[in-house]
PDB file of N, CA and C in Angstrom:
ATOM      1  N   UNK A   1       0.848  -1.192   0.000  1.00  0.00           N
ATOM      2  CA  UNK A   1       0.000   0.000   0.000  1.00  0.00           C
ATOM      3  C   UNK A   1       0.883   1.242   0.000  1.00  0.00           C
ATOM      4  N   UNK A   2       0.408   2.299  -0.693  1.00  0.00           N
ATOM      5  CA  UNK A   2       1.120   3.204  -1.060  1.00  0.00           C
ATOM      6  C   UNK A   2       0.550   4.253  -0.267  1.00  0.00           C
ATOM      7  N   UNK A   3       1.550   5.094   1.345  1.00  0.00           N
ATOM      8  CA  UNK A   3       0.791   5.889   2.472  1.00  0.00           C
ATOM      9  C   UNK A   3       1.077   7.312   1.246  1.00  0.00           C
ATOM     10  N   UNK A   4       0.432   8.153   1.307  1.00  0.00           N
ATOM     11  CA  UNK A   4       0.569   9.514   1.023  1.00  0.00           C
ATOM     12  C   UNK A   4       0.370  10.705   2.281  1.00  0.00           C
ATOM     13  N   UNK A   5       1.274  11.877   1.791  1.00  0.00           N
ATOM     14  CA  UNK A   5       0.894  13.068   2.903  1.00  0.00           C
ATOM     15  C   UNK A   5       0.066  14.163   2.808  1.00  0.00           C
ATOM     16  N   UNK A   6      -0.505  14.531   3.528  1.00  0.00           N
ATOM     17  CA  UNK A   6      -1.606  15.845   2.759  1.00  0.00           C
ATOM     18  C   UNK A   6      -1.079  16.583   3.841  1.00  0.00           C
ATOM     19  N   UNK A   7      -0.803  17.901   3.269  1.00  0.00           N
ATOM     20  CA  UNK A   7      -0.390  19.476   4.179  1.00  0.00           C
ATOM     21  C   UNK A   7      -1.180  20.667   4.014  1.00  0.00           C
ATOM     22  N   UNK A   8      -1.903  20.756   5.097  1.00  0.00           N
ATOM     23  CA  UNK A   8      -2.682  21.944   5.241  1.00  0.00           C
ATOM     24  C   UNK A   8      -2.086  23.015   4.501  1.00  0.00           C
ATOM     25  N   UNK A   9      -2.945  23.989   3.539  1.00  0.00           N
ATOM     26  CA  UNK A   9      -2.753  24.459   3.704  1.00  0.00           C
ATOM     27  C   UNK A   9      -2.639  26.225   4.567  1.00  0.00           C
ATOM     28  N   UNK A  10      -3.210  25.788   5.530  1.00  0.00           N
ATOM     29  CA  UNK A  10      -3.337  27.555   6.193  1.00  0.00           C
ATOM     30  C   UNK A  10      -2.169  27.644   7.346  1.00  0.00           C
ATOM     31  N   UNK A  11      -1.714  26.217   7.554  1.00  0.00           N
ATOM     32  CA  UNK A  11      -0.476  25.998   8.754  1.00  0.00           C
ATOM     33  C   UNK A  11       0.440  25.054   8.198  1.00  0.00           C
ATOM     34  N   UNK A  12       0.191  24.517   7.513  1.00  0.00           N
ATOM     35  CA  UNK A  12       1.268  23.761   7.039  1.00  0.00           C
ATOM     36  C   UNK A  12       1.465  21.750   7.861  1.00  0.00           C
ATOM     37  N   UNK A  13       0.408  21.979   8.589  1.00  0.00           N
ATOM     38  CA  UNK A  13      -0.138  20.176   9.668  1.00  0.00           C
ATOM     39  C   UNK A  13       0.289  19.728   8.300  1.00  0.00           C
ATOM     40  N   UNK A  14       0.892  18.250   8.569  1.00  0.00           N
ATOM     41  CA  UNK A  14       0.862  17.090   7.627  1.00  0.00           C
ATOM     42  C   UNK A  14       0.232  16.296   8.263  1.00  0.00           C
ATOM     43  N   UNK A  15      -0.417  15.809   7.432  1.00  0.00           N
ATOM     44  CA  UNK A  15      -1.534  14.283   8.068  1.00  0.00           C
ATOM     45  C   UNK A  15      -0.636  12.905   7.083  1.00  0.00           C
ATOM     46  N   UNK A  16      -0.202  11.997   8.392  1.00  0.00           N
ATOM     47  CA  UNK A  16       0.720  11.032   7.044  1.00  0.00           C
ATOM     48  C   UNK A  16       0.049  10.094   7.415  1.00  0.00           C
ATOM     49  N   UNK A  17      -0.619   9.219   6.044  1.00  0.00           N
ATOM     50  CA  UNK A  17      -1.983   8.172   6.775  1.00  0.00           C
ATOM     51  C   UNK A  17      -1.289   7.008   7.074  1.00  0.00           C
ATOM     52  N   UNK A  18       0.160   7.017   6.455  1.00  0.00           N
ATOM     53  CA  UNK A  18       0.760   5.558   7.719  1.00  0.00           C
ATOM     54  C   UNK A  18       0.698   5.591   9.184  1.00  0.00           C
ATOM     55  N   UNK A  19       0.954   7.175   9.615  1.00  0.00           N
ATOM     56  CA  UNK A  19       0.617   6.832  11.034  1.00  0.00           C
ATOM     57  C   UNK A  19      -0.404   7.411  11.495  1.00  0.00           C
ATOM     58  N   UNK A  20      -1.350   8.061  10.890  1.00  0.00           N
ATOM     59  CA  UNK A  20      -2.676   8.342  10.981  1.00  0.00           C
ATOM     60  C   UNK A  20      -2.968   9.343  11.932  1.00  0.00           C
ATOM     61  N   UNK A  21      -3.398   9.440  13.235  1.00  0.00           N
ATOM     62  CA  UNK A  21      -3.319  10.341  13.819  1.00  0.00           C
ATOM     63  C   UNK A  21      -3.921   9.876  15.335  1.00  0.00           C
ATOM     64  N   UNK A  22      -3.134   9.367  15.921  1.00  0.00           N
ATOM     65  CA  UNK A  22      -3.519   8.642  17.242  1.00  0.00           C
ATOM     66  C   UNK A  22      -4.261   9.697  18.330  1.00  0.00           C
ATOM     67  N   UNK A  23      -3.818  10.915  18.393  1.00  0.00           N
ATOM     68  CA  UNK A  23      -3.966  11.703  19.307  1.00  0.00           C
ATOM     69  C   UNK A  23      -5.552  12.492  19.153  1.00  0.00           C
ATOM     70  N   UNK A  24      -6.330  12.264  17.596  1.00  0.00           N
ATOM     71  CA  UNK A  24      -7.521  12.355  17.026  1.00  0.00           C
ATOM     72  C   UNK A  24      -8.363  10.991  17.079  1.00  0.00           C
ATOM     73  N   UNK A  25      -7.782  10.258  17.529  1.00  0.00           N
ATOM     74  CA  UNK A  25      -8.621   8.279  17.025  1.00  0.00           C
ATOM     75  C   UNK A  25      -7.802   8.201  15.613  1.00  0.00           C
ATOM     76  N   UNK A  26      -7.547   8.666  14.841  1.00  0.00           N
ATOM     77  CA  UNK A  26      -7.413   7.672  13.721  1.00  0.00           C
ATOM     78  C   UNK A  26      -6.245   6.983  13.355  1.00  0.00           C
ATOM     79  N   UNK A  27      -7.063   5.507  13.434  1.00  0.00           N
ATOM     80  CA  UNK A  27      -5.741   4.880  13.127  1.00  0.00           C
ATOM     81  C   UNK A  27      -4.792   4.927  11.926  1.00  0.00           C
ATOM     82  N   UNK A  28      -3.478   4.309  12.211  1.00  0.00           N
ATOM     83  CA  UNK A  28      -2.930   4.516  11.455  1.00  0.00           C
ATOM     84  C   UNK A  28      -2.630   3.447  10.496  1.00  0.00           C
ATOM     85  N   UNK A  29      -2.755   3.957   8.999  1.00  0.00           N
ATOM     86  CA  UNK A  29      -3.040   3.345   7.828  1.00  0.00           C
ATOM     87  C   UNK A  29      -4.509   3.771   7.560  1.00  0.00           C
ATOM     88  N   UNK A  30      -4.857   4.615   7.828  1.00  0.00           N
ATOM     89  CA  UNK A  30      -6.185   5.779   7.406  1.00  0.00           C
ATOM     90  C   UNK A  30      -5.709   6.954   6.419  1.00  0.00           C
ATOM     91  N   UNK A  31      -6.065   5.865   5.460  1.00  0.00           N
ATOM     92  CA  UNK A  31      -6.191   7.038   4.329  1.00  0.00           C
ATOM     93  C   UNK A  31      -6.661   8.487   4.075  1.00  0.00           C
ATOM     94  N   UNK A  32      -6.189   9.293   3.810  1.00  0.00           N
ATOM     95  CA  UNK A  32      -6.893  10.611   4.157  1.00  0.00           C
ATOM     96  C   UNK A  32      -8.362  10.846   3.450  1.00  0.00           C
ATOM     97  N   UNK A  33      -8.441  10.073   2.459  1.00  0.00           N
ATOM     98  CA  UNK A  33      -9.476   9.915   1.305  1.00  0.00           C
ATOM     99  C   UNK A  33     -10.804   9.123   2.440  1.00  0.00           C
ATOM    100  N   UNK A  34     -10.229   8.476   3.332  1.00  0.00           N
ATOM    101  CA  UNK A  34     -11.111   7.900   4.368  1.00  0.00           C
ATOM    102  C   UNK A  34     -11.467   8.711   5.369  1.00  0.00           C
ATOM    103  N   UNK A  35     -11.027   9.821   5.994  1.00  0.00           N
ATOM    104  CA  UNK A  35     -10.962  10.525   6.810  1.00  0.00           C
ATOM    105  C   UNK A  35     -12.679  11.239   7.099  1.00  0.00           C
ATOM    106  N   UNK A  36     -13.746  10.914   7.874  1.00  0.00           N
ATOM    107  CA  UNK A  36     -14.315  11.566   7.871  1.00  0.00           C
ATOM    108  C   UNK A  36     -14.834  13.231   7.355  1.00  0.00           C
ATOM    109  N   UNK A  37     -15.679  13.244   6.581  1.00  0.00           N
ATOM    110  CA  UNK A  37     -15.874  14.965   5.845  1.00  0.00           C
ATOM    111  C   UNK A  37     -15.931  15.989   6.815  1.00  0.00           C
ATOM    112  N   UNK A  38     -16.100  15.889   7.972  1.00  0.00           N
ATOM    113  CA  UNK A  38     -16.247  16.441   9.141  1.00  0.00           C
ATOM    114  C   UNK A  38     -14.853  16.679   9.845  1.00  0.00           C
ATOM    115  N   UNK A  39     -13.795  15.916   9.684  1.00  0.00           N
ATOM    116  CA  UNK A  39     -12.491  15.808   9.931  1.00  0.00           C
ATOM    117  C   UNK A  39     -11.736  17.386   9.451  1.00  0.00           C
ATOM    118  N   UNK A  40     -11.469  17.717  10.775  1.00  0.00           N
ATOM    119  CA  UNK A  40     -10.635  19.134  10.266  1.00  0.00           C
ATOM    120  C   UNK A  40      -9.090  19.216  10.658  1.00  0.00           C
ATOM    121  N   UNK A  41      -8.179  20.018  10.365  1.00  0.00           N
ATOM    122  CA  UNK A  41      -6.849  20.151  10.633  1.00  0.00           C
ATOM    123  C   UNK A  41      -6.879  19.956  12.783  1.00  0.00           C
ATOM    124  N   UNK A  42      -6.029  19.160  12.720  1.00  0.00           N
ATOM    125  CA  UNK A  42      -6.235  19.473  14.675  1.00  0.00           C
ATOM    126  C   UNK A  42      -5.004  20.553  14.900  1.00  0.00           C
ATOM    127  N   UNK A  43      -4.233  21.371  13.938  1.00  0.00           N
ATOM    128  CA  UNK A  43      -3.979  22.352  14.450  1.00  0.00           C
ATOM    129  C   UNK A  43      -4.830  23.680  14.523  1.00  0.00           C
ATOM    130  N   UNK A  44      -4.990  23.734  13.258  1.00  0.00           N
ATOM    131  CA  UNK A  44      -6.060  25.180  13.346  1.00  0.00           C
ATOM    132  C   UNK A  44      -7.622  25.035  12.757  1.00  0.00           C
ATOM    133  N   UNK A  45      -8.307  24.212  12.373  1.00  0.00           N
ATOM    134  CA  UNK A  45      -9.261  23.378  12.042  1.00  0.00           C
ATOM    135  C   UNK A  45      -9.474  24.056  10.766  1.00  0.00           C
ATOM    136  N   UNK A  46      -8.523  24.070  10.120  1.00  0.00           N
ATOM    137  CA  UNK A  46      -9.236  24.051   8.855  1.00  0.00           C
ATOM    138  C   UNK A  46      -9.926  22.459   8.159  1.00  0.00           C
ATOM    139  N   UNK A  47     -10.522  22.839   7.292  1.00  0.00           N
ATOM    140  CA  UNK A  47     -11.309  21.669   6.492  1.00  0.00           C
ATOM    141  C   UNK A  47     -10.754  20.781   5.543  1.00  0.00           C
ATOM    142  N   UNK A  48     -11.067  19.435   5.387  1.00  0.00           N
ATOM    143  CA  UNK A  48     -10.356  18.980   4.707  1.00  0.00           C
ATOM    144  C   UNK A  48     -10.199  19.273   3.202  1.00  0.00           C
ATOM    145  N   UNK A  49     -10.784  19.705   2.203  1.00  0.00           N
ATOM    146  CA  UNK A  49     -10.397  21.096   1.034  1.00  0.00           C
ATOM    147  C   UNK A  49      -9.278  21.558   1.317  1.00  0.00           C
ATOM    148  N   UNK A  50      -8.744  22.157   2.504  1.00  0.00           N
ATOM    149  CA  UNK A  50      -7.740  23.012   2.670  1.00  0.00           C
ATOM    150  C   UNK A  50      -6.470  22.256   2.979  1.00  0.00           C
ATOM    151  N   UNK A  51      -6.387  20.964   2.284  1.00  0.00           N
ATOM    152  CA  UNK A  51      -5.535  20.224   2.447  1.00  0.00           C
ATOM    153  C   UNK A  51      -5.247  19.948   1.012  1.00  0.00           C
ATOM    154  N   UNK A  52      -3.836  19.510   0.229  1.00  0.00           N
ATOM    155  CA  UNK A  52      -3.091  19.547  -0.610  1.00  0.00           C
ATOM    156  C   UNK A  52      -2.077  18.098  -1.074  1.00  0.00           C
ATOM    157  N   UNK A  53      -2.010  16.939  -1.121  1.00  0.00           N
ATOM    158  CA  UNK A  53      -0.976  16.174  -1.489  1.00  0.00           C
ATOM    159  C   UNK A  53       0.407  16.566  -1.405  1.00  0.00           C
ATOM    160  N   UNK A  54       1.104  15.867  -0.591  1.00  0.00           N
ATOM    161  CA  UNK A  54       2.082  16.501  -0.694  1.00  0.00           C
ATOM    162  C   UNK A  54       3.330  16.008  -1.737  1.00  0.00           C
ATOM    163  N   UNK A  55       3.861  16.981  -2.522  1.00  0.00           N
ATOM    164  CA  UNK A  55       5.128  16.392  -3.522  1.00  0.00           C
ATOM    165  C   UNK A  55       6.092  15.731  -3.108  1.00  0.00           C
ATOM    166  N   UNK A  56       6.149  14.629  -3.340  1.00  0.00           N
ATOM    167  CA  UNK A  56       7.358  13.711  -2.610  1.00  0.00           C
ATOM    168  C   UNK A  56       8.907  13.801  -3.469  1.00  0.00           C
ATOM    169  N   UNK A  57       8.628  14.909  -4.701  1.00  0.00           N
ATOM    170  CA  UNK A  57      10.009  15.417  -5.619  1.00  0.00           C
ATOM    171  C   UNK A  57      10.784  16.228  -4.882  1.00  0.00           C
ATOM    172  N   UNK A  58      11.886  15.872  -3.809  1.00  0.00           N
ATOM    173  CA  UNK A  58      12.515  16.524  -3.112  1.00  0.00           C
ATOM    174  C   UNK A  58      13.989  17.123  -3.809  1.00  0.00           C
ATOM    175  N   UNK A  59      13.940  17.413  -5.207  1.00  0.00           N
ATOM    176  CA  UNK A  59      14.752  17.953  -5.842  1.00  0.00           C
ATOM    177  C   UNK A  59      14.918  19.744  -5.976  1.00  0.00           C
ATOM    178  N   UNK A  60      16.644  19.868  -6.278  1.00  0.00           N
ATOM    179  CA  UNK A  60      16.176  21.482  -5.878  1.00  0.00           C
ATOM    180  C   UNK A  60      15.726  21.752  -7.021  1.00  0.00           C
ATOM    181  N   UNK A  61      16.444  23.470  -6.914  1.00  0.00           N
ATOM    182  CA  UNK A  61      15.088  24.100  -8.624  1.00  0.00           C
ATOM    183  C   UNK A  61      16.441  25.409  -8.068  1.00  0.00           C
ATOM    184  N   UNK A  62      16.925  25.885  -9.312  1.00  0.00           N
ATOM    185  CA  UNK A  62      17.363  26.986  -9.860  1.00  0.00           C
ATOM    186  C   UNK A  62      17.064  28.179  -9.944  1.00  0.00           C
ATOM    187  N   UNK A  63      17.096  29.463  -9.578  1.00  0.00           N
ATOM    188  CA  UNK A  63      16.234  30.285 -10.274  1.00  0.00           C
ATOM    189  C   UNK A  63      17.230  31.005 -11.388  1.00  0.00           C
ATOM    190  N   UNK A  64      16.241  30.865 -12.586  1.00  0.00           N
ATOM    191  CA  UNK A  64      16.904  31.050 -14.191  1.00  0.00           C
ATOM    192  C   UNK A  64      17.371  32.665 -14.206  1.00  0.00           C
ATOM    193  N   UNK A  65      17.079  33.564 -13.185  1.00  0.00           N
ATOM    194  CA  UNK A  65      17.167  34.950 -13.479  1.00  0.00           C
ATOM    195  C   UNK A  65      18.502  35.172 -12.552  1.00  0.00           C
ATOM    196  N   UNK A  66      18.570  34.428 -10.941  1.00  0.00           N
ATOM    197  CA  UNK A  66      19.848  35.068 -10.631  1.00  0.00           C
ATOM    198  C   UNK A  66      20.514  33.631 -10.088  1.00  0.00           C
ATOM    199  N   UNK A  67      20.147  32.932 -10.515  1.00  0.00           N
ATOM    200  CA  UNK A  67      21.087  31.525  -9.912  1.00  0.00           C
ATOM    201  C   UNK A  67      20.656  30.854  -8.254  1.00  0.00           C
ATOM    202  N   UNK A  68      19.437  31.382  -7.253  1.00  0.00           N
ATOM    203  CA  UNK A  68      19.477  31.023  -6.139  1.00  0.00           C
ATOM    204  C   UNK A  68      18.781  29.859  -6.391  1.00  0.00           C
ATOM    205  N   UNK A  69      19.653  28.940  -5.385  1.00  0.00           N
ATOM    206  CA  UNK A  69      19.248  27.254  -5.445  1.00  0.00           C
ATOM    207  C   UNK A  69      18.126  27.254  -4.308  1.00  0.00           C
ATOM    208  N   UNK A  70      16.777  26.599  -4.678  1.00  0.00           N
ATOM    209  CA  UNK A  70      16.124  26.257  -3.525  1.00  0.00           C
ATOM    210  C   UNK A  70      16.086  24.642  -3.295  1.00  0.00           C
ATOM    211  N   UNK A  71      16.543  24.716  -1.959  1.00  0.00           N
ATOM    212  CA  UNK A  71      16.853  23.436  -1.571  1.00  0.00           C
ATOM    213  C   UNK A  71      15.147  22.780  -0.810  1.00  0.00           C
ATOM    214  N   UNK A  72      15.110  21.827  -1.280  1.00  0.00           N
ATOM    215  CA  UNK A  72      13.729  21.803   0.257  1.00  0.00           C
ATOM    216  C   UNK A  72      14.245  20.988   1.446  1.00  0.00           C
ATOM    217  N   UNK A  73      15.508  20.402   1.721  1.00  0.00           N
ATOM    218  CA  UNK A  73      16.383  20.505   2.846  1.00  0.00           C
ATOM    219  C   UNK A  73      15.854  21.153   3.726  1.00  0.00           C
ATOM    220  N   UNK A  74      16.351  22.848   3.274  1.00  0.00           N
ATOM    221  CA  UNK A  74      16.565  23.624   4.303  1.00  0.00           C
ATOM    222  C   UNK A  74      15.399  24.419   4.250  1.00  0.00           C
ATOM    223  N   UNK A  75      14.476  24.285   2.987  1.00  0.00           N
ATOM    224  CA  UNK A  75      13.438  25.440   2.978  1.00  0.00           C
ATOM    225  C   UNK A  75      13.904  26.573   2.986  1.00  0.00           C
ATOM    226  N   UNK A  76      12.796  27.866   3.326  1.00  0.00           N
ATOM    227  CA  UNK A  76      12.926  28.629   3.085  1.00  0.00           C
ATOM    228  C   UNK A  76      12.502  29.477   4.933  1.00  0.00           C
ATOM    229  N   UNK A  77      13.152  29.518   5.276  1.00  0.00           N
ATOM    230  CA  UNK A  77      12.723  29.773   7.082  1.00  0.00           C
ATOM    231  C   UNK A  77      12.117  31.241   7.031  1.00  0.00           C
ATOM    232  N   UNK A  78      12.922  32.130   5.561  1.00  0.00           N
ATOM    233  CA  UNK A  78      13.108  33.716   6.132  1.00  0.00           C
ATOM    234  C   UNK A  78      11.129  34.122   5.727  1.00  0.00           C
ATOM    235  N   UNK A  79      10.977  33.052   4.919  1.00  0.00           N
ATOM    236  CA  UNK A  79       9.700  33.318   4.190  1.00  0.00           C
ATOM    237  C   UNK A  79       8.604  32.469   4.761  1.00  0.00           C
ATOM    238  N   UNK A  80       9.343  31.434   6.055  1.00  0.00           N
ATOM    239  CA  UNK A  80       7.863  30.649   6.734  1.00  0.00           C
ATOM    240  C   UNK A  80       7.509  29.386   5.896  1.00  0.00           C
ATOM    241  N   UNK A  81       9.028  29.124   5.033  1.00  0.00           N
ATOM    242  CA  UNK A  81       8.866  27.941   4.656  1.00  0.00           C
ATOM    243  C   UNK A  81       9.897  27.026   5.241  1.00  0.00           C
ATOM    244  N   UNK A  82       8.907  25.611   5.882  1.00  0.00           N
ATOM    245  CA  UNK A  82       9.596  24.614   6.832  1.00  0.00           C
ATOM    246  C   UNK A  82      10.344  23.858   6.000  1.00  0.00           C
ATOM    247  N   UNK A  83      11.587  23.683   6.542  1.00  0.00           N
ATOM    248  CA  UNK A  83      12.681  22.097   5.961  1.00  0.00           C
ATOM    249  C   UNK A  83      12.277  20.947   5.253  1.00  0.00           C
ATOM    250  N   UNK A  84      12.099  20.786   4.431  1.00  0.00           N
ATOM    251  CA  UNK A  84      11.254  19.265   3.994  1.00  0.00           C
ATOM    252  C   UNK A  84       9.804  19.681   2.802  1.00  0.00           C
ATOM    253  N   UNK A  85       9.923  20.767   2.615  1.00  0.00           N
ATOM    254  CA  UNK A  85       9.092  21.156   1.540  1.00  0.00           C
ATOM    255  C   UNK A  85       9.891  21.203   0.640  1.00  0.00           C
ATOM    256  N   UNK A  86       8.803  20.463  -0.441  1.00  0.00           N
ATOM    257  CA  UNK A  86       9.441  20.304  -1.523  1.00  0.00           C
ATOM    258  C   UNK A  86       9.206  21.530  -2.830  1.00  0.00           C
ATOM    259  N   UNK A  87       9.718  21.921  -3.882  1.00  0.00           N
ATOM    260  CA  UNK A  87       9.563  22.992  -4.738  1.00  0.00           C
ATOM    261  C   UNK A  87       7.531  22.755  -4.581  1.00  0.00           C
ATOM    262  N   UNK A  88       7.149  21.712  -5.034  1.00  0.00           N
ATOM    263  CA  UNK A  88       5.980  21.686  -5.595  1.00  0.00           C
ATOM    264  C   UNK A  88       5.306  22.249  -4.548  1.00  0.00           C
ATOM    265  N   UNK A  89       5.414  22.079  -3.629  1.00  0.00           N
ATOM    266  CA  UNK A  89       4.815  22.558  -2.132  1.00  0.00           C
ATOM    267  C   UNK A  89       4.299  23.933  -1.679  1.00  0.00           C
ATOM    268  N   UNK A  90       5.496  24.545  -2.329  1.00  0.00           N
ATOM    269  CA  UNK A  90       5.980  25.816  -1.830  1.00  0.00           C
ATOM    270  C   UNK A  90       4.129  26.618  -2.858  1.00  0.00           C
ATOM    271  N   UNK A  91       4.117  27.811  -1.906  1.00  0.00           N
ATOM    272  CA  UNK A  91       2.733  28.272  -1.651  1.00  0.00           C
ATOM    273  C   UNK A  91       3.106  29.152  -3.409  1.00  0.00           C
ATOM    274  N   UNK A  92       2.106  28.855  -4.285  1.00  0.00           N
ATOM    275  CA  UNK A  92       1.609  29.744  -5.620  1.00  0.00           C
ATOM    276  C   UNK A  92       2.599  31.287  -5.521  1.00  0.00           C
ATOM    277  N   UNK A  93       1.936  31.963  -5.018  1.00  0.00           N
ATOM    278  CA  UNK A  93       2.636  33.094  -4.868  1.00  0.00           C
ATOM    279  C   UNK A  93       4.427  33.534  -3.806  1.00  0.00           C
ATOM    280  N   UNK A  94       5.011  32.454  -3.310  1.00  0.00           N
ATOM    281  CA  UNK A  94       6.327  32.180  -3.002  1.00  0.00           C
ATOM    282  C   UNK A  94       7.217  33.103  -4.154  1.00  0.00           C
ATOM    283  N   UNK A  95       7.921  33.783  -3.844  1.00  0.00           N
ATOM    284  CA  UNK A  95       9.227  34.453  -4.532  1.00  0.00           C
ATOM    285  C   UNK A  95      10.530  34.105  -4.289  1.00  0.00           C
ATOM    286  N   UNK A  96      11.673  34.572  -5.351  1.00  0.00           N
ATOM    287  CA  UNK A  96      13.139  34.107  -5.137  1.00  0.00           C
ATOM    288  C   UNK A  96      13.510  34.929  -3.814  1.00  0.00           C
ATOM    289  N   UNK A  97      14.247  34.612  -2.725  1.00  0.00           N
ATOM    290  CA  UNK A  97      14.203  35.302  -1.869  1.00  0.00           C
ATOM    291  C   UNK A  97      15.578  36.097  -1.934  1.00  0.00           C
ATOM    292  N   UNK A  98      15.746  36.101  -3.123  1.00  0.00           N
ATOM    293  CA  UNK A  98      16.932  36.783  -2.858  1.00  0.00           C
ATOM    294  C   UNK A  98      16.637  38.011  -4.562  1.00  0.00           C
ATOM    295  N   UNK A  99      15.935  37.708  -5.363  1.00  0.00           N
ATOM    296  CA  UNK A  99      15.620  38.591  -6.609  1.00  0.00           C
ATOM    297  C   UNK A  99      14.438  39.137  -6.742  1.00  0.00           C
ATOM    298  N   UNK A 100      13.617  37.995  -5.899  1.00  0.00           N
ATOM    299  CA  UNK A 100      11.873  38.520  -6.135  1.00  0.00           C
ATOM    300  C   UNK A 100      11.094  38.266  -7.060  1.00  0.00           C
ATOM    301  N   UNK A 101      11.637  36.925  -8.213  1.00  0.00           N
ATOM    302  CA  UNK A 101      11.154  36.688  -9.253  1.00  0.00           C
ATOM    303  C   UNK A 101       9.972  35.458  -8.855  1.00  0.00           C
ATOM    304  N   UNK A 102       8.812  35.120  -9.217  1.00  0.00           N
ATOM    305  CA  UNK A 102       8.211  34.097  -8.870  1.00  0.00           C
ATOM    306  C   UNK A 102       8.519  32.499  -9.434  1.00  0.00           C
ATOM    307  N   UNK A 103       7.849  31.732  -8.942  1.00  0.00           N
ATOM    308  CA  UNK A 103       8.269  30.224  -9.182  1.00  0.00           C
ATOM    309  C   UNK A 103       8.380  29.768 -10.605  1.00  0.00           C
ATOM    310  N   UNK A 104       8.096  30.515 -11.375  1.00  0.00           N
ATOM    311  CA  UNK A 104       7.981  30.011 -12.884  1.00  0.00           C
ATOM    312  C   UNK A 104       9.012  29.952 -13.328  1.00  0.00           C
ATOM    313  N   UNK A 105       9.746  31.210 -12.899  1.00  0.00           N
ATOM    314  CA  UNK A 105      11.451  31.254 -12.987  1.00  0.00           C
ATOM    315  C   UNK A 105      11.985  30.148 -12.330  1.00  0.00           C
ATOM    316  N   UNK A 106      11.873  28.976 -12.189  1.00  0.00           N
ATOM    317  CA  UNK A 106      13.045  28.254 -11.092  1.00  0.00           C
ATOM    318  C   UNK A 106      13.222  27.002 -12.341  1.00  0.00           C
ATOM    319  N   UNK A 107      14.041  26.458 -12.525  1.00  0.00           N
ATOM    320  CA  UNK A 107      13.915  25.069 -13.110  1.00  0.00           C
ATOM    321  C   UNK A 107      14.830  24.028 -12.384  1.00  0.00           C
ATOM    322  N   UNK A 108      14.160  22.540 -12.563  1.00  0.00           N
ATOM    323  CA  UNK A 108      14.758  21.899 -11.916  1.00  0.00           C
ATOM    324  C   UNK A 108      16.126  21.225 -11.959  1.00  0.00           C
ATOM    325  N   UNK A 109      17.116  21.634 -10.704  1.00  0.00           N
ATOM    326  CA  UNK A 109      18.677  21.316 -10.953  1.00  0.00           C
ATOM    327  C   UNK A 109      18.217  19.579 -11.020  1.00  0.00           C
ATOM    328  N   UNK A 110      19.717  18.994 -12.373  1.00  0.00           N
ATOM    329  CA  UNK A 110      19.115  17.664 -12.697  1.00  0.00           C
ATOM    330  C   UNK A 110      21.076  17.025 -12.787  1.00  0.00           C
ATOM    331  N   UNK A 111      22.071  18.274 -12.732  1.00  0.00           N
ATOM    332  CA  UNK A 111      23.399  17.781 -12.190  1.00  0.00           C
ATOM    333  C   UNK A 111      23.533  17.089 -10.949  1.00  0.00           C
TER     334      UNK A 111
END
């Protein structure tokens, strides 16, 4: 069985349905697709809508205009992005934090 992660988005909660969420009842190997419709974020309750798949492409990305590497390692801390996000992750409107160009500019490093 193949577990997937879904990450809020208004806080960034990951729900990982291998280990489900003991501290809510649900066990783990609860698919999020199973998750009661009523089921909200147990950090800030958002709804389940406001949840996202998360990209498991933990590769960096370039930006084509001034060269800054985004790693999802380290994320992006200065901008409120956590360690372990991956490019795909990173919120629509996210900028180079060092040029200000948006994500369209980045391509993926493949050296």
């Amino acid at each position: 069985m193949m577990f997937k992660k879904h990450r809020c988005t208004k806080c960034s909660f990951i729900y990982n349905s291998e280990i489900g969420y003991p501290d809510g009842n649900i066990a783990p190997g609860t698919l999020f697709e199973e998750l009661p419709e009523y089921w909200v974020c147990p950090l800030c309750g958002a709804a389940k809508k406001f949840f996202k798949e998360v990209d498991t492409n933990m590769n960096k990305y370039r930006c084509t205009a001034c060269g800054y590497i985004y790693d999802p390692m380290n994320g992006d801390p200065d901008a409120g992005i956590n360690a372990g996000t991956s490019f795909g992750d990173l919120p629509d409107d996210w900028e180079c934090p060092l040029c200000g160009v948006g994500k369209d500019f980045f391509e993926e490093v493949t050296e």
